[in-house]
N, C-alpha and C. Protein backbone atom coordinates (compact mmCIF):
# COMPACT_ATOMS: atom_id res chain seq x y z
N UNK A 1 159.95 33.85 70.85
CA UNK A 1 159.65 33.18 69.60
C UNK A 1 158.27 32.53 69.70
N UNK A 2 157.24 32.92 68.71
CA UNK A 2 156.00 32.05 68.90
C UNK A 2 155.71 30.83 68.11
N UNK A 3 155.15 30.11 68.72
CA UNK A 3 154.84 28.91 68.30
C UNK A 3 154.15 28.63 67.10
N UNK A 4 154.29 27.78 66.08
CA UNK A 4 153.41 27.79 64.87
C UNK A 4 152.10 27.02 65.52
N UNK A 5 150.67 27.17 64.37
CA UNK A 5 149.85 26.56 64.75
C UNK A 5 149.79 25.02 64.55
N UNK A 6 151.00 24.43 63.18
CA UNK A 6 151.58 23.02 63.85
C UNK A 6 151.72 22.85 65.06
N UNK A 7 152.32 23.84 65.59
CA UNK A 7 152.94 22.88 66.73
C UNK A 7 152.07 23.32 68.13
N UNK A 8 151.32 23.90 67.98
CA UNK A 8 149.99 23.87 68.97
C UNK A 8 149.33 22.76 69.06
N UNK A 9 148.74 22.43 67.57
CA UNK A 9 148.32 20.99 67.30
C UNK A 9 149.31 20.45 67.79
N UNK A 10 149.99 20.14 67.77
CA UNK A 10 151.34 18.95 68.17
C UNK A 10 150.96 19.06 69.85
N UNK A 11 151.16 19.97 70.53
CA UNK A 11 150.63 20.20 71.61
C UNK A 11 149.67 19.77 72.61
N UNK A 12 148.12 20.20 71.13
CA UNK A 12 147.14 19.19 71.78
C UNK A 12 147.23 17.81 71.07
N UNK A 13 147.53 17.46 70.59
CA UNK A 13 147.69 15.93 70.27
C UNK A 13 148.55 15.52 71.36
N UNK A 14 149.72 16.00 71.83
CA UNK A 14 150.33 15.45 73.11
C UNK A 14 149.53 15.29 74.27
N UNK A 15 149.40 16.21 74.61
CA UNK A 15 147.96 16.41 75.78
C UNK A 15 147.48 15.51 75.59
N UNK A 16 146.36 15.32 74.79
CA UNK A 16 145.47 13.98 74.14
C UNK A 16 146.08 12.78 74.77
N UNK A 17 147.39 12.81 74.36
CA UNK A 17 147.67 11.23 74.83
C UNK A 17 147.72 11.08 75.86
N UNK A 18 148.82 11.86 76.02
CA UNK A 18 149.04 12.27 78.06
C UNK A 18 147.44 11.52 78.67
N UNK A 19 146.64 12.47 78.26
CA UNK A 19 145.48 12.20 79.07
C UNK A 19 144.81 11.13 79.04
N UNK A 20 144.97 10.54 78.00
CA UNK A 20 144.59 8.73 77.88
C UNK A 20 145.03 7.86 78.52
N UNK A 21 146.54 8.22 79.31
CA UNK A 21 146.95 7.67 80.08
C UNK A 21 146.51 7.71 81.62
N UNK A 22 146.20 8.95 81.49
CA UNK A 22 145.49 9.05 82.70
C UNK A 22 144.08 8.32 82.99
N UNK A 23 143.25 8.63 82.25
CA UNK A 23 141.86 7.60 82.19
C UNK A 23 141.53 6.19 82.12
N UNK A 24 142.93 5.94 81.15
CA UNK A 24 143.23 4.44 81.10
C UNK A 24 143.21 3.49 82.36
N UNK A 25 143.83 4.79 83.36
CA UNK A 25 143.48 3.78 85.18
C UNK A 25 141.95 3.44 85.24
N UNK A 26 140.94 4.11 84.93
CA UNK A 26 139.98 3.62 84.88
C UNK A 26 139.28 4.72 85.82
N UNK A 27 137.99 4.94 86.21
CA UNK A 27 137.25 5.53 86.55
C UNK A 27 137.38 5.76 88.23
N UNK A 28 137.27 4.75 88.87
CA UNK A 28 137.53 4.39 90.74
C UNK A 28 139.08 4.85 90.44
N UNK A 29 140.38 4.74 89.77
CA UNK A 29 141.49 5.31 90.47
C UNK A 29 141.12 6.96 90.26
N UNK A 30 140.46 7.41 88.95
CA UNK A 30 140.10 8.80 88.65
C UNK A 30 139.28 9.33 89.87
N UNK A 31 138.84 8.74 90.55
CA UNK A 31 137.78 9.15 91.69
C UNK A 31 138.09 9.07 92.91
N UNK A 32 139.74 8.52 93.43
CA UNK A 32 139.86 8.13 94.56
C UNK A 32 141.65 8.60 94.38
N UNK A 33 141.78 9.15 93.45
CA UNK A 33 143.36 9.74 93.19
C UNK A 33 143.28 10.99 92.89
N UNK A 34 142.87 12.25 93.83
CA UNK A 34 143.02 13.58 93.36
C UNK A 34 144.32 14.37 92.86
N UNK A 35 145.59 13.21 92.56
CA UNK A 35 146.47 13.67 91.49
C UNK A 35 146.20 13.27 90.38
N UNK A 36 145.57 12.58 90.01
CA UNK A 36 145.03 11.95 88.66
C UNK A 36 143.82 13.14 88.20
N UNK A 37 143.62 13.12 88.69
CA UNK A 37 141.97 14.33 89.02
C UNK A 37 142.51 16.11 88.65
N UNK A 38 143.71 15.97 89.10
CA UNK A 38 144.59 17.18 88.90
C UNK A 38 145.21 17.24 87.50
N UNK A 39 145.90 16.08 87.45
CA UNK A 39 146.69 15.74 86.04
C UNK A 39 145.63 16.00 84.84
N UNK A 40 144.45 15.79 85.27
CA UNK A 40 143.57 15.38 84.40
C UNK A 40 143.22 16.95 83.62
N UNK A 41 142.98 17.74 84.98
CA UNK A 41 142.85 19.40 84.83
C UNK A 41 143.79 19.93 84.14
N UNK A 42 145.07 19.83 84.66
CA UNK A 42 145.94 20.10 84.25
C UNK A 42 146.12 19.98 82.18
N UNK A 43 145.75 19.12 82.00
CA UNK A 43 146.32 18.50 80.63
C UNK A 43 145.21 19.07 79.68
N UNK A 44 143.69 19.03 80.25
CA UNK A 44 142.81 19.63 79.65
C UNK A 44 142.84 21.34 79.69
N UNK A 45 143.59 21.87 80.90
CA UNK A 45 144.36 23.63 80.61
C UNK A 45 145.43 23.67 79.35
N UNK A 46 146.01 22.33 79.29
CA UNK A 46 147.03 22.44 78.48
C UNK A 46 146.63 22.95 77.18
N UNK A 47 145.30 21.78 76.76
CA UNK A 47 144.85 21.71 75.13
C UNK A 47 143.98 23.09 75.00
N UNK A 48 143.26 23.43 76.04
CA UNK A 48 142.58 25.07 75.90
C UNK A 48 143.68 26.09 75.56
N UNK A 49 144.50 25.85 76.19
CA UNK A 49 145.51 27.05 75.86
C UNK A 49 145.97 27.30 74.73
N UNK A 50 146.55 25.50 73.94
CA UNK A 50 146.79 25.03 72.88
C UNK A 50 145.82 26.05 71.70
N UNK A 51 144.58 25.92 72.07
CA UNK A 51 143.93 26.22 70.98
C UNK A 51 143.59 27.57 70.99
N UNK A 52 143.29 27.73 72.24
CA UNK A 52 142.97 29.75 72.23
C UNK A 52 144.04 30.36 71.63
N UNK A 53 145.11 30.01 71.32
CA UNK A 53 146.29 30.55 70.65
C UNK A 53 146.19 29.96 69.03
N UNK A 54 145.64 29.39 68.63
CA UNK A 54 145.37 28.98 66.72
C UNK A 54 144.91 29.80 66.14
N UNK A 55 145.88 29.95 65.26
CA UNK A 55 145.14 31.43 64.40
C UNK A 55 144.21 31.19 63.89
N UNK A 56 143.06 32.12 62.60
CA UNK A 56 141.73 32.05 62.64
C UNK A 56 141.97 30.82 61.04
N UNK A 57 142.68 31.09 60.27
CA UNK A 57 142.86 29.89 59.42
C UNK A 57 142.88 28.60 60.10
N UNK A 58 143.62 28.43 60.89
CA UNK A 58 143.65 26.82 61.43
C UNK A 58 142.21 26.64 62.34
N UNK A 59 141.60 27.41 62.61
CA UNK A 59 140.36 27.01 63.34
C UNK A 59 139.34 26.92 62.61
N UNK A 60 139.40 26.95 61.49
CA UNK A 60 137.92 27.51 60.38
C UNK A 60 138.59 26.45 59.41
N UNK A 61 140.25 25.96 59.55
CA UNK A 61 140.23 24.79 58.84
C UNK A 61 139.61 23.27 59.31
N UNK A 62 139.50 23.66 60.53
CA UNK A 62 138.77 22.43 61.41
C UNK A 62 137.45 23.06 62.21
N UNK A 63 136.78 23.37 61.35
CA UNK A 63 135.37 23.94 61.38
C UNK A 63 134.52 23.08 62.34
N UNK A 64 134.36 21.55 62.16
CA UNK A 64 133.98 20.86 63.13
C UNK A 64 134.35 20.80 64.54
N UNK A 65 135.15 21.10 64.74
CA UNK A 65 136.08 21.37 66.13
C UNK A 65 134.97 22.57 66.84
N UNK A 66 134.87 22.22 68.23
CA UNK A 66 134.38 23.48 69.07
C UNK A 66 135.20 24.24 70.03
N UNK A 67 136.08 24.83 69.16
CA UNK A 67 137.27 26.03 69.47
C UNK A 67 136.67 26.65 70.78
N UNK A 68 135.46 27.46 71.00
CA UNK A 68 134.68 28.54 72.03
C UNK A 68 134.62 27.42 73.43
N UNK A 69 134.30 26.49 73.11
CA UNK A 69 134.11 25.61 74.21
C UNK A 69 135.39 24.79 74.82
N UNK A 70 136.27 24.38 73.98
CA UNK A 70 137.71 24.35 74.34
C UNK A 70 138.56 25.20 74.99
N UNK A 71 138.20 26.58 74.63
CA UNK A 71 138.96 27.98 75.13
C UNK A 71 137.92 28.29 76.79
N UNK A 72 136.55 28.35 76.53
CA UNK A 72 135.93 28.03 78.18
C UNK A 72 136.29 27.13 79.13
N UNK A 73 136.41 25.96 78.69
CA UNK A 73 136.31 25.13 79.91
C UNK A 73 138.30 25.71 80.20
N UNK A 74 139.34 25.82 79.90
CA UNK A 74 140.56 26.64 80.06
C UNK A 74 140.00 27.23 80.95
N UNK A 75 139.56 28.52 80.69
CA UNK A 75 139.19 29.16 81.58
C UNK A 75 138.71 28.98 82.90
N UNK A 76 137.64 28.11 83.20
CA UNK A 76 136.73 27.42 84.12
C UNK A 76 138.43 26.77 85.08
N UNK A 77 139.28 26.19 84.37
CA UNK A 77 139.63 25.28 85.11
C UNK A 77 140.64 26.36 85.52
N UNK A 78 141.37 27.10 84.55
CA UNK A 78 142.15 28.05 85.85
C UNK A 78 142.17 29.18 86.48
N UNK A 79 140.78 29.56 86.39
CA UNK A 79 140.37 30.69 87.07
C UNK A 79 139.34 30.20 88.06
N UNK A 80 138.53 29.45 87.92
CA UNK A 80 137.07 29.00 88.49
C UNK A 80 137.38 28.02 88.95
N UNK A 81 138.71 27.26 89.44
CA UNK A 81 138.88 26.20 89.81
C UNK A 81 137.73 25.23 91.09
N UNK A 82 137.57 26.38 91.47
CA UNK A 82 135.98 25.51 92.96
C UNK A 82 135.48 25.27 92.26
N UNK A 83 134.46 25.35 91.17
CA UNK A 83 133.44 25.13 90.10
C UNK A 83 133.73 23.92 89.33
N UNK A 84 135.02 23.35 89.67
CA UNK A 84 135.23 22.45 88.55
C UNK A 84 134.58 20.64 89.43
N UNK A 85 134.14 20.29 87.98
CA UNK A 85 133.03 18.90 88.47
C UNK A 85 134.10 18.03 87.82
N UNK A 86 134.67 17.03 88.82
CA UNK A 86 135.14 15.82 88.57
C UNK A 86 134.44 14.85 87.15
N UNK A 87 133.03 14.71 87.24
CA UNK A 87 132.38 14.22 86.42
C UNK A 87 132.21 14.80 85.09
N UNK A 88 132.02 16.04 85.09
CA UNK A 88 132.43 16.53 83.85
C UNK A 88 133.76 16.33 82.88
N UNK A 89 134.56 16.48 84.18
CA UNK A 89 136.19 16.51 83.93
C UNK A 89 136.22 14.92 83.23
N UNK A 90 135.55 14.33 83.80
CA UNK A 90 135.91 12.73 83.27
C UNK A 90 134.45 12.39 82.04
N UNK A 91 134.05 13.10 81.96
CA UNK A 91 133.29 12.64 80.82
C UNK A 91 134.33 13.72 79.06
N UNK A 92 134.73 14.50 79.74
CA UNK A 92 135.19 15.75 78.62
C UNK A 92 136.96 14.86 78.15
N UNK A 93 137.07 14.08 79.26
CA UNK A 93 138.74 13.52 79.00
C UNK A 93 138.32 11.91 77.80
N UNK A 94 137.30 11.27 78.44
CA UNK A 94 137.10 10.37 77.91
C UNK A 94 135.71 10.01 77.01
N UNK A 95 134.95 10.95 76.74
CA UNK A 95 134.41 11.13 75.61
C UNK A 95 134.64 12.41 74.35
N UNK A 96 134.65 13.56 74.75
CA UNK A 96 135.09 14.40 73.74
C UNK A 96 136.56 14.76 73.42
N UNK A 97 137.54 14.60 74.05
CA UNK A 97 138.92 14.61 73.95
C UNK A 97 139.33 13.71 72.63
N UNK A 98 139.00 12.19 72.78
CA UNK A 98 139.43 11.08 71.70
C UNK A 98 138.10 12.05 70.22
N UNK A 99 137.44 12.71 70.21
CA UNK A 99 136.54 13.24 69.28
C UNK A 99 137.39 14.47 68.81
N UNK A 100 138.24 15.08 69.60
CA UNK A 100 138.55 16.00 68.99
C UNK A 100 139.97 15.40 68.34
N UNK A 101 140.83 14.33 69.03
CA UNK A 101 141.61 14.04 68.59
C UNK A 101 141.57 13.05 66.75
N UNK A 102 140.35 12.32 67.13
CA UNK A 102 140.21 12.17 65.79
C UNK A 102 139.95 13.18 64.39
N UNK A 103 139.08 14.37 65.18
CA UNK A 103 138.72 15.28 64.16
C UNK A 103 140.01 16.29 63.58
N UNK A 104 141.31 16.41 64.59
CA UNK A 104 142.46 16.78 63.95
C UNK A 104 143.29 16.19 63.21
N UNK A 105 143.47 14.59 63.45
CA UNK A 105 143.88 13.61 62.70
C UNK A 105 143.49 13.60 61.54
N UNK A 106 142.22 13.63 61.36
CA UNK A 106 141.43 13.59 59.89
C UNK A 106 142.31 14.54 59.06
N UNK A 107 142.12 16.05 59.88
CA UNK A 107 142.72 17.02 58.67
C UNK A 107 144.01 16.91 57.89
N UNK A 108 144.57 16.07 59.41
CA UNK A 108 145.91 15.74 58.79
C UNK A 108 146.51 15.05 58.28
N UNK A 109 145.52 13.79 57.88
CA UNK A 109 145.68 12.86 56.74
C UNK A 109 145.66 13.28 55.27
């Protein structure tokens, strides 16, 4: 049975939070807790996956959203896993993550 693109969104909006919880420790536990560091990967594979699977209506309904770059870094993290930069990882959880989460919220007001 496949998933609607509600509930993908629902998906990455879960993720989203999930991952706020994670950052919320703050930067030194993110840097000195490589399960946090994992979780962190982990949750950001979640929302790539989330979205590489939205059909082409729901992605062109949130036109602002950067779908190509959401569906890469997925990739990066579970195929290219050596390649992956902690610092990136923590700038993408706690600056563009809460950006995308607002920009889906919007639509769905």
């Amino acid at each position: 049975m496949s998933r609607s693109d509600g509930h993908r969104i629902a998906d990455i909006l879960s993720a989203a939070d999930e991952l706020g919880l994670v950052v919320e420790r703050g930067r030194s536990a993110f840097d000195s807790d490589p399960i946090l560091r994992r979780a962190a990967e982990r949750l950001l594979e979640i929302i790539g996956e989330a979205a590489t699977l939205l059909g082409e209506d729901t992605t062109s309904r949130y036109a602002d959203v950067p779908w190509s770059d959401i569906a890469g870094l997925r990739v990066v993290l579970a195929h290219h896993y050596h390649r992956v930069d902690p610092d990136q990882v923590w700038v993408i959880a706690t600056a563009h993550i809460p950006d995308l989460v607002a920009a889906l919220q919007d639509h769905q007001a």
